[in-house]
PDB file of N, CA and C in Angstrom:
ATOM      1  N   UNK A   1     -64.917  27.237  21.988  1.00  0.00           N
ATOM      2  CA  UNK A   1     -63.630  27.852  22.212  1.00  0.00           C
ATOM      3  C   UNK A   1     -62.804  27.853  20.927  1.00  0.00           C
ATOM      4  N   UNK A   2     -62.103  29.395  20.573  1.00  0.00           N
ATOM      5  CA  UNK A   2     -61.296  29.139  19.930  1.00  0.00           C
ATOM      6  C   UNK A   2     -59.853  28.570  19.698  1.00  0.00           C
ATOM      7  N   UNK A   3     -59.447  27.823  18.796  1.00  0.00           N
ATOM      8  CA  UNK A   3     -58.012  27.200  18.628  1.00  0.00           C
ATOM      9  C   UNK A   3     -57.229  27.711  18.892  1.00  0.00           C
ATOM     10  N   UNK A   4     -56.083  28.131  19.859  1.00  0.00           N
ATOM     11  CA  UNK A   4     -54.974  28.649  19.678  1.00  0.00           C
ATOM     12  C   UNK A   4     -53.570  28.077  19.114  1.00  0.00           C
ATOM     13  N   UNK A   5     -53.928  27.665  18.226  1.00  0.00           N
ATOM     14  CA  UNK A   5     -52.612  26.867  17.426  1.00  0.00           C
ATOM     15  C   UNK A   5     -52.869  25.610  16.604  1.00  0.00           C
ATOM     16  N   UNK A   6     -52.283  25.540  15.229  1.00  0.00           N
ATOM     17  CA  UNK A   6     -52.751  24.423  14.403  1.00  0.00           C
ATOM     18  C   UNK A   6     -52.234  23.156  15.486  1.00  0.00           C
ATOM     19  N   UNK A   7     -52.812  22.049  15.062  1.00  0.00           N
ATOM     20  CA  UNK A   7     -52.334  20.568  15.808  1.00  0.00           C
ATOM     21  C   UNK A   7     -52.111  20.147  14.702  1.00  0.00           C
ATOM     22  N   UNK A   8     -51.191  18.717  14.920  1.00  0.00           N
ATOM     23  CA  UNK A   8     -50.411  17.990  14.183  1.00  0.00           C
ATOM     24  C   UNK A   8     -48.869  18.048  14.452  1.00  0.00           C
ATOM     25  N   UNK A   9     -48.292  17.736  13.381  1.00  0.00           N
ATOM     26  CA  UNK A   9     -46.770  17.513  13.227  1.00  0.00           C
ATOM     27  C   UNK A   9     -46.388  19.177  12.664  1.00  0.00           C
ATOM     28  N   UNK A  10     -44.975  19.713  13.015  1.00  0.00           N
ATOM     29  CA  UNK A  10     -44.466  20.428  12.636  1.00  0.00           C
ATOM     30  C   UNK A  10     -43.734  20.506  11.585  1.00  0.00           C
ATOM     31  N   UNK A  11     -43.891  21.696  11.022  1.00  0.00           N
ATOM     32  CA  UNK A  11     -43.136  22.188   9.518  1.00  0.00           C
ATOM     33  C   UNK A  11     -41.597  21.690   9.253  1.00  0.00           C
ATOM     34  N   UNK A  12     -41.101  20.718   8.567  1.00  0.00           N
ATOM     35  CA  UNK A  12     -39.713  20.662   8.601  1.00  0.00           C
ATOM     36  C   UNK A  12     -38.914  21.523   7.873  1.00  0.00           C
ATOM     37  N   UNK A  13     -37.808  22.225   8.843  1.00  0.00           N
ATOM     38  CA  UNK A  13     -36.938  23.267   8.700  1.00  0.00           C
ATOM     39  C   UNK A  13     -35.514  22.505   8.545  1.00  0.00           C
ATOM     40  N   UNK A  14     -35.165  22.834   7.282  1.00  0.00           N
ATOM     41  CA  UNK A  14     -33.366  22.323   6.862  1.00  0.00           C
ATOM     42  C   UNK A  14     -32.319  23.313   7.803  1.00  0.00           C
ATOM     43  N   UNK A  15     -31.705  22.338   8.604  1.00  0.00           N
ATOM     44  CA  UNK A  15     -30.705  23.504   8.953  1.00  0.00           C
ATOM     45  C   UNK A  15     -29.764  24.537   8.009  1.00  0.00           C
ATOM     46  N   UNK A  16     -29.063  25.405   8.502  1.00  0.00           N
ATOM     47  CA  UNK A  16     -28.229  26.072   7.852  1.00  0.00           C
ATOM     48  C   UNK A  16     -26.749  25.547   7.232  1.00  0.00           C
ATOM     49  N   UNK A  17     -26.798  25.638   6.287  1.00  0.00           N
ATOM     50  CA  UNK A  17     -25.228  24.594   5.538  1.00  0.00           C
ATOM     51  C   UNK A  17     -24.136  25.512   6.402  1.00  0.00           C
ATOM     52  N   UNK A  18     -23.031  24.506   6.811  1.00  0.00           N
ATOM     53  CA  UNK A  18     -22.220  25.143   7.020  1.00  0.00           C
ATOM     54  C   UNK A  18     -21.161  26.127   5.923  1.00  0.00           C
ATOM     55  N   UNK A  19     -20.101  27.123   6.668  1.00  0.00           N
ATOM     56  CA  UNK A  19     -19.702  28.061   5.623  1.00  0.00           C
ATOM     57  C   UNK A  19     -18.199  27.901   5.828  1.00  0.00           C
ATOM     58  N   UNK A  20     -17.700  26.576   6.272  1.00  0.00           N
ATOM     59  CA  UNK A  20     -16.457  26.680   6.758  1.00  0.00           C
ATOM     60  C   UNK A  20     -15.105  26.731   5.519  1.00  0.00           C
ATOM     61  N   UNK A  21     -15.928  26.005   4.479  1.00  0.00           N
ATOM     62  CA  UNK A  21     -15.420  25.898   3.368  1.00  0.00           C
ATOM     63  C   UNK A  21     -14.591  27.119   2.654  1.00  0.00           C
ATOM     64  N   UNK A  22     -15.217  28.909   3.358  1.00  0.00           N
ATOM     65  CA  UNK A  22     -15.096  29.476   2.984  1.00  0.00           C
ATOM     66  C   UNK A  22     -13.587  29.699   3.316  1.00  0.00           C
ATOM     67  N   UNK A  23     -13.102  29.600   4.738  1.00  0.00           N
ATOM     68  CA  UNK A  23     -11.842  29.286   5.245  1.00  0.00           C
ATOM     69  C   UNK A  23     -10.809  28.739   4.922  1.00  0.00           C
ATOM     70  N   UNK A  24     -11.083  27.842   4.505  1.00  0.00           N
ATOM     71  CA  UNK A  24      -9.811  27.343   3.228  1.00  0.00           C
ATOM     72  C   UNK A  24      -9.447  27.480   1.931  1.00  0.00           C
ATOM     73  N   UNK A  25      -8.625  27.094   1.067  1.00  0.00           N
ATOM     74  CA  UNK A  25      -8.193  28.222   0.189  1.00  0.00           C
ATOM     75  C   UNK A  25      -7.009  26.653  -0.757  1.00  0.00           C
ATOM     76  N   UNK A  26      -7.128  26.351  -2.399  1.00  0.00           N
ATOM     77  CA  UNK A  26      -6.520  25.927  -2.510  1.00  0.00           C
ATOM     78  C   UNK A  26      -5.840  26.425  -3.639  1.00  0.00           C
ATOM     79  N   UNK A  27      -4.384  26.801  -3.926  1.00  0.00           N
ATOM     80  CA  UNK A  27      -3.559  27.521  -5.249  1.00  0.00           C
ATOM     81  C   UNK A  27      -2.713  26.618  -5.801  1.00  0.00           C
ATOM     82  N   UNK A  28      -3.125  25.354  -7.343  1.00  0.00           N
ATOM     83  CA  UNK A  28      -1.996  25.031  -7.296  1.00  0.00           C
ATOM     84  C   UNK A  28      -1.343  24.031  -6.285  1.00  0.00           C
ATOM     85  N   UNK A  29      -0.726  23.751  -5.716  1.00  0.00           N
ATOM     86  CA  UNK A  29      -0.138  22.585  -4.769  1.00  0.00           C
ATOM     87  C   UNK A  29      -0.012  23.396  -3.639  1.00  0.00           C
ATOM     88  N   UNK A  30      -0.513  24.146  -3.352  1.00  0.00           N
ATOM     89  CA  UNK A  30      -0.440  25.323  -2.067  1.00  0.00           C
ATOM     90  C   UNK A  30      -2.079  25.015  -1.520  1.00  0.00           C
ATOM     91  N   UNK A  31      -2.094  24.092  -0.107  1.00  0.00           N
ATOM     92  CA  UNK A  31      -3.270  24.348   0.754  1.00  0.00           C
ATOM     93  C   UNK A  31      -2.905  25.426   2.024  1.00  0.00           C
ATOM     94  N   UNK A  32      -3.970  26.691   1.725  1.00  0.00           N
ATOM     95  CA  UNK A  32      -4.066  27.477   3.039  1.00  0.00           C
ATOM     96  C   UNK A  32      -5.131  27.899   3.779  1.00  0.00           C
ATOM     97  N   UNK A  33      -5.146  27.955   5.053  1.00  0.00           N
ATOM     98  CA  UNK A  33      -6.250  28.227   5.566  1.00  0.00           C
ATOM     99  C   UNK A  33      -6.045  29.241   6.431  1.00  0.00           C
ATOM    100  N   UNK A  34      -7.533  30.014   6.936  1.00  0.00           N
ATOM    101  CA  UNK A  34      -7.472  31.211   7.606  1.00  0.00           C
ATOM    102  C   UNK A  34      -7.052  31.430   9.038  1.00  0.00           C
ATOM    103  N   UNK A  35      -6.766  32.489   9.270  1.00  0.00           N
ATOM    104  CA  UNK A  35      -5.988  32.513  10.868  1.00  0.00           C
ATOM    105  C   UNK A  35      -6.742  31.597  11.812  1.00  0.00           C
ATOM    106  N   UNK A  36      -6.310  30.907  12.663  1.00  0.00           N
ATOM    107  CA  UNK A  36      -6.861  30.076  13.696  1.00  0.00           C
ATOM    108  C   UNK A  36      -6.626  30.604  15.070  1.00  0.00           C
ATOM    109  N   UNK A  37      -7.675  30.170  15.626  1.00  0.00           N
ATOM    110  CA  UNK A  37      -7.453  31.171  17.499  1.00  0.00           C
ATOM    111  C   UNK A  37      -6.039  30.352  17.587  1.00  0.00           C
ATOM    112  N   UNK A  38      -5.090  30.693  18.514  1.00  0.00           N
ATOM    113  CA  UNK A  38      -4.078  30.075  19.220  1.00  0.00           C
ATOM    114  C   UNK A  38      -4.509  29.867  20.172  1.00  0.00           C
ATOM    115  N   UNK A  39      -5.099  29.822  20.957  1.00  0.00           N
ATOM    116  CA  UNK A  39      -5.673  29.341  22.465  1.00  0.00           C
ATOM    117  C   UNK A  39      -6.387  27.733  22.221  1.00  0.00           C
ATOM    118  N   UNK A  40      -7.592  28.532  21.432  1.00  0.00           N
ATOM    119  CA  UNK A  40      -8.353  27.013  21.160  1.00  0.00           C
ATOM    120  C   UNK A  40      -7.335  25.685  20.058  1.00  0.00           C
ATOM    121  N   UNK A  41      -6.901  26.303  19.092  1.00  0.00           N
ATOM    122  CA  UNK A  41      -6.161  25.089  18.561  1.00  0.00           C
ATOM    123  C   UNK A  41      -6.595  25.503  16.768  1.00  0.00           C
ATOM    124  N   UNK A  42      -6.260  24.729  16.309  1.00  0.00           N
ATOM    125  CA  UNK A  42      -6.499  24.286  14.507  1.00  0.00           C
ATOM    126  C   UNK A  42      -8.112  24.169  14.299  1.00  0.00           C
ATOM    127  N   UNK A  43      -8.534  24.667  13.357  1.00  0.00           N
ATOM    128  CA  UNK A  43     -10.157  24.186  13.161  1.00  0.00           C
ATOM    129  C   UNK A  43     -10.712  25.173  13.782  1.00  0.00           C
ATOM    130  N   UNK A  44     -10.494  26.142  14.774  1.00  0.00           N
ATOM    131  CA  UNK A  44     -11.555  26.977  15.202  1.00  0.00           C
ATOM    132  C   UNK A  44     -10.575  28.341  14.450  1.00  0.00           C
ATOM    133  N   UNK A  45     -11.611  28.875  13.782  1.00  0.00           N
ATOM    134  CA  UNK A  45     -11.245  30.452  13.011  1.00  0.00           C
ATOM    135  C   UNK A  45     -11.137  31.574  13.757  1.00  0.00           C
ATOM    136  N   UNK A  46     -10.621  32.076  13.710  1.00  0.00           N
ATOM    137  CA  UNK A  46     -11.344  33.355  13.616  1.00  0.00           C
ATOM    138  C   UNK A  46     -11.925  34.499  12.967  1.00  0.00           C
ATOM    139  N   UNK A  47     -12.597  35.507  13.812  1.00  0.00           N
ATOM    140  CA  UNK A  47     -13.623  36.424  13.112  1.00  0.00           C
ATOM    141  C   UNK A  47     -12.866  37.904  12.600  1.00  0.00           C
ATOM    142  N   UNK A  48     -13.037  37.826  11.226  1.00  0.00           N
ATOM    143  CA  UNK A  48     -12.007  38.970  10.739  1.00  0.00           C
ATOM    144  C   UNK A  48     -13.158  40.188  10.386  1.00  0.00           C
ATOM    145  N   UNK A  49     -12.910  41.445  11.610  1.00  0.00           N
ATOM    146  CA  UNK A  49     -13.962  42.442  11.069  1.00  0.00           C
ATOM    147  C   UNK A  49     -12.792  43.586  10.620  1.00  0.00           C
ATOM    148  N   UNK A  50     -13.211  44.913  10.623  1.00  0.00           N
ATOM    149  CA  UNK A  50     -12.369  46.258  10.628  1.00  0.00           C
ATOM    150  C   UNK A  50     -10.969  46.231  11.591  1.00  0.00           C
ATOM    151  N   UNK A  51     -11.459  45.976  12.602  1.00  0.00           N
ATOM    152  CA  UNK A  51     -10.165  46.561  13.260  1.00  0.00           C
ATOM    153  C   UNK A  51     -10.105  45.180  14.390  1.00  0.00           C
ATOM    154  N   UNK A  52     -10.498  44.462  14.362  1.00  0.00           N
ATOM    155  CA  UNK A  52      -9.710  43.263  15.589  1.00  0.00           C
ATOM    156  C   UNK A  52     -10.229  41.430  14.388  1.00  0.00           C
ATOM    157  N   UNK A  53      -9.639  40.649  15.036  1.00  0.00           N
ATOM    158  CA  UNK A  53      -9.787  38.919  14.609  1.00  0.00           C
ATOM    159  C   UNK A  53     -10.528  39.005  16.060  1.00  0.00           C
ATOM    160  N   UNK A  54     -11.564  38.040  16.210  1.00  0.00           N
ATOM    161  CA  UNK A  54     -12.548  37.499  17.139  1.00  0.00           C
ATOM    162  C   UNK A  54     -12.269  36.066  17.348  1.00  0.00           C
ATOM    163  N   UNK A  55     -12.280  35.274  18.359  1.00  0.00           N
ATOM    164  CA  UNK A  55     -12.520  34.083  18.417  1.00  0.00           C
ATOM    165  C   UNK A  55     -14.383  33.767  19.271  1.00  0.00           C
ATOM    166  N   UNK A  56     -15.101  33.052  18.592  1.00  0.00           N
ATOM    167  CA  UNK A  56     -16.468  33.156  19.834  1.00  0.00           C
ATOM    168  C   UNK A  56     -16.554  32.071  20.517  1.00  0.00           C
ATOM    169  N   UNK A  57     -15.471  31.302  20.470  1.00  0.00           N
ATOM    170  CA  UNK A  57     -15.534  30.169  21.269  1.00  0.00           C
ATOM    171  C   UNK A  57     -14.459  30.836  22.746  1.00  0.00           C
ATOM    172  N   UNK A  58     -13.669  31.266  22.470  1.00  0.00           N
ATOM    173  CA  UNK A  58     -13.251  31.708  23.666  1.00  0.00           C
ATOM    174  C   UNK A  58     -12.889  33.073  24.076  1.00  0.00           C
ATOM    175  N   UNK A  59     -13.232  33.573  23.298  1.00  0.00           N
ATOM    176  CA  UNK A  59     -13.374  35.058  23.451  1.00  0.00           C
ATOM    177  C   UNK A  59     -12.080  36.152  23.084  1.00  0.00           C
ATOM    178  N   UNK A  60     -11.227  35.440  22.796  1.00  0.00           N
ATOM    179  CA  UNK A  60      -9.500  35.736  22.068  1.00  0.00           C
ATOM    180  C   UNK A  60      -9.557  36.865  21.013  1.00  0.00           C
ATOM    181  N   UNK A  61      -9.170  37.881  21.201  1.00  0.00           N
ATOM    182  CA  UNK A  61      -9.120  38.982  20.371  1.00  0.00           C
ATOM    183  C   UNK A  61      -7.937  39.345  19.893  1.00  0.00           C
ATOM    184  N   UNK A  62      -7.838  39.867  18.253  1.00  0.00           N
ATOM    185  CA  UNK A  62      -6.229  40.436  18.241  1.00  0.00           C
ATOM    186  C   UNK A  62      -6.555  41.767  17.605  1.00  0.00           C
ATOM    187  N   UNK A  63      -6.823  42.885  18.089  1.00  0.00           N
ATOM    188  CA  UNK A  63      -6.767  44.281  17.162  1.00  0.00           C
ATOM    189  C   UNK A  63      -5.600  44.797  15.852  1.00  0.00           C
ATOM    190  N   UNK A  64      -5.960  44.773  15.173  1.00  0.00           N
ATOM    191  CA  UNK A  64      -5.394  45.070  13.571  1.00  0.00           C
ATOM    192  C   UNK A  64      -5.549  46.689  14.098  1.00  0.00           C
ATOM    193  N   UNK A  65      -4.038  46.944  14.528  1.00  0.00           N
ATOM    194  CA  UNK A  65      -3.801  48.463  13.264  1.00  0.00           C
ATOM    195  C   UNK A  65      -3.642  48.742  11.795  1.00  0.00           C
ATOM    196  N   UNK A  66      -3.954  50.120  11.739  1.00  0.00           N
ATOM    197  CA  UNK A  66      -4.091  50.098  10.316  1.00  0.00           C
ATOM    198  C   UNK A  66      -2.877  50.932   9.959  1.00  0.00           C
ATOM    199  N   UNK A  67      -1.883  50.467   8.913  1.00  0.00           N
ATOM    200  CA  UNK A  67      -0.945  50.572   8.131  1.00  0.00           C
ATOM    201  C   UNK A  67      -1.153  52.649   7.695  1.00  0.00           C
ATOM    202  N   UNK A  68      -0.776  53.972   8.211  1.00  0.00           N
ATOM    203  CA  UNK A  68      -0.364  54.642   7.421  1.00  0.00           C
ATOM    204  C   UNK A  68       0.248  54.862   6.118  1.00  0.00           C
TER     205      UNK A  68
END
């Protein structure tokens, strides 16, 4: 019979670094950070695309019009 799959121990996979870092922002004596859901609290971001902010923890949306 043939093998269907190597045996042994599995390949170790590094998780993904987090990117939260990208969210904060320091100028000078000025710390700022990026919009935060208001529902969930401080620490959870939100998702800035074209036309709305996303939250994916609770599903909180704010649509961005666009400025004429």
């Amino acid at each position: 019979m043939a093998d269907k799959g190597k045996k042994g121990k599995k390949k170790h996979v590094n998780k993904p670094t987090s990117k939260k870092y990208k969210k904060y922002k320091i100028s000078g004596d000025k710390f700022t950070r990026d919009k935060c859901c208001p529902r969930c609290g401080p620490g959870i971001f939100l998702m800035v695309t074209n036309d709305r902010l996303y939250c994916g923890k609770c599903h909180y949306a704010e649509f961005v019009t666009k400025a004429k």
